[in-house]
Protein backbone atom coordinates (compact mmCIF):
# COMPACT_ATOMS: atom_id res chain seq x y z
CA UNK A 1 -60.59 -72.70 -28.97
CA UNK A 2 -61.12 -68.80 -30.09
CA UNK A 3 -64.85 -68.33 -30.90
CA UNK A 4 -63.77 -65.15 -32.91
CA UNK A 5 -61.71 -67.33 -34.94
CA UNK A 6 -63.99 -69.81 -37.20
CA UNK A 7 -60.71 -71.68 -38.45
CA UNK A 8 -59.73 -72.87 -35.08
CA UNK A 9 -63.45 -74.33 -34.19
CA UNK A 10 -64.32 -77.91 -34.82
CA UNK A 11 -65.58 -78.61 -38.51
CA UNK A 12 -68.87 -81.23 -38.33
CA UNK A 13 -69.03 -82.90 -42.05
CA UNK A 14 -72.99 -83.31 -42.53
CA UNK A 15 -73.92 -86.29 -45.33
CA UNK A 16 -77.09 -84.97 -46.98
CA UNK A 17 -79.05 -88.26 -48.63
CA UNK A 18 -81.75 -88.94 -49.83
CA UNK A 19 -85.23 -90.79 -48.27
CA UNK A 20 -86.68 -88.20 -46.04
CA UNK A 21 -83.77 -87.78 -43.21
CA UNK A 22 -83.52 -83.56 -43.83
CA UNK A 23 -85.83 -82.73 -40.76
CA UNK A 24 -84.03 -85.31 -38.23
CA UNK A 25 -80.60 -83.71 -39.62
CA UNK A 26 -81.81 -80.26 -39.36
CA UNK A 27 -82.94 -80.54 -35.91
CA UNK A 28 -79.23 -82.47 -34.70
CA UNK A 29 -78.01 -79.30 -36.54
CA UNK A 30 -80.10 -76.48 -34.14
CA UNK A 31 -78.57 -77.75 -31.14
CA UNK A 32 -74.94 -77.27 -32.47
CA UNK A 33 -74.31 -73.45 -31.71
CA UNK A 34 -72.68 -71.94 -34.85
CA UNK A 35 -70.56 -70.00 -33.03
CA UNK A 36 -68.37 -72.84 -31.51
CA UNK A 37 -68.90 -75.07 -35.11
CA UNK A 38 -67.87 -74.64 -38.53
CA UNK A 39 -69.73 -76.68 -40.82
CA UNK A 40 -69.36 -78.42 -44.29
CA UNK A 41 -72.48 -80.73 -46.04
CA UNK A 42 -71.65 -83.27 -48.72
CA UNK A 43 -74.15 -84.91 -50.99
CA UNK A 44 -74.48 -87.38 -53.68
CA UNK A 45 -75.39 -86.68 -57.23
CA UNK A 46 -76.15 -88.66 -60.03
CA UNK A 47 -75.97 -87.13 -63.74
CA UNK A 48 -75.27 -83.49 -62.16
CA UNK A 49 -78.29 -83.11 -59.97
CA UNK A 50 -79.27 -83.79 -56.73
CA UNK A 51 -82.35 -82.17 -54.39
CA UNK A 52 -80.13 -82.15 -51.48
CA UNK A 53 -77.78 -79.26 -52.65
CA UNK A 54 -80.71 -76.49 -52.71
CA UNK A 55 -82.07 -78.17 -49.17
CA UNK A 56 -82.03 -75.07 -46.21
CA UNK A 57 -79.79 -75.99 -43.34
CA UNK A 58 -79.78 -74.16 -39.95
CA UNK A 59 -76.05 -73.10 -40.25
CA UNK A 60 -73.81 -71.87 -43.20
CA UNK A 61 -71.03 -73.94 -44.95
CA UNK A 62 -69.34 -74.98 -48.35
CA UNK A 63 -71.56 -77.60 -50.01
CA UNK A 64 -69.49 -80.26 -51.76
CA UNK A 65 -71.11 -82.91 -54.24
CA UNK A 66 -69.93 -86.59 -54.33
CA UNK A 67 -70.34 -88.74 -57.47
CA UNK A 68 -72.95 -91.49 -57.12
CA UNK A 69 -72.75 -94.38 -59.31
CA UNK A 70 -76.24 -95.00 -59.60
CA UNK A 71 -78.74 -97.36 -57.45
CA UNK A 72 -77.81 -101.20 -56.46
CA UNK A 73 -80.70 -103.68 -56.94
CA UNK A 74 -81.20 -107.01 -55.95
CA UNK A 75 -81.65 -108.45 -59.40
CA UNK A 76 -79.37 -111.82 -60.47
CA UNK A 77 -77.92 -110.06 -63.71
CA UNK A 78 -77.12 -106.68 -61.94
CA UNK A 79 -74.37 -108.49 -59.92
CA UNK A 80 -71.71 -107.79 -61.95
CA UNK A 81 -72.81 -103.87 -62.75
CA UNK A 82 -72.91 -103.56 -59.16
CA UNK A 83 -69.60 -104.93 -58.64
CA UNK A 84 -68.29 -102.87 -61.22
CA UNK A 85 -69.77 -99.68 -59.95
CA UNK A 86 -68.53 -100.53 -55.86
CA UNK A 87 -65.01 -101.32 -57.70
CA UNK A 88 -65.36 -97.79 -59.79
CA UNK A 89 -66.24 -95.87 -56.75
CA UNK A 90 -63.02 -96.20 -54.81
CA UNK A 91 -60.83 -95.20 -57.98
């Protein structure tokens, strides 16, 4: 692995959500040393916005935004939107 080469190091995919994780992943992140890491975050977004896209991260990299169908309850008549929406998110 060439350290002066960024395309040739190891590329860690970091999942930004939602519910408070950002410190725990930011302090995983520290101990990676960006020299020997590239690094890419993904994050979920529902009608084009999503907190996690402006959140600081220790180490540079692309940001890419998934499309999130929305929230699953456990309500009787949201069965079948929630099957819908699982079925929808793999197309």
């Amino acid at each position: 692995m060439d350290a002066t080469n960024g395309k040739d190091n190891p590329l860690v995919l970091v999942a930004l959500c939602g519910g408070g994780w950002h410190p725990e992943t930011y302090k995983v992140l520290e101990r990676f040393p960006p020299d020997e890491f590239r690094f890419a975050y993904v994050y979920g977004h529902h009608s084009g916005a999503h907190g996690a896209s402006r959140l600081p991260m220790p180490h540079p990299g692309p940001r890419y935004p998934i499309h999130y169908l929305g929230p699953t309850r456990k309500r009787p008549i949201r069965f079948f939107t929630d099957t819908a929406r699982f079925m929808l998110s793999f197309v």
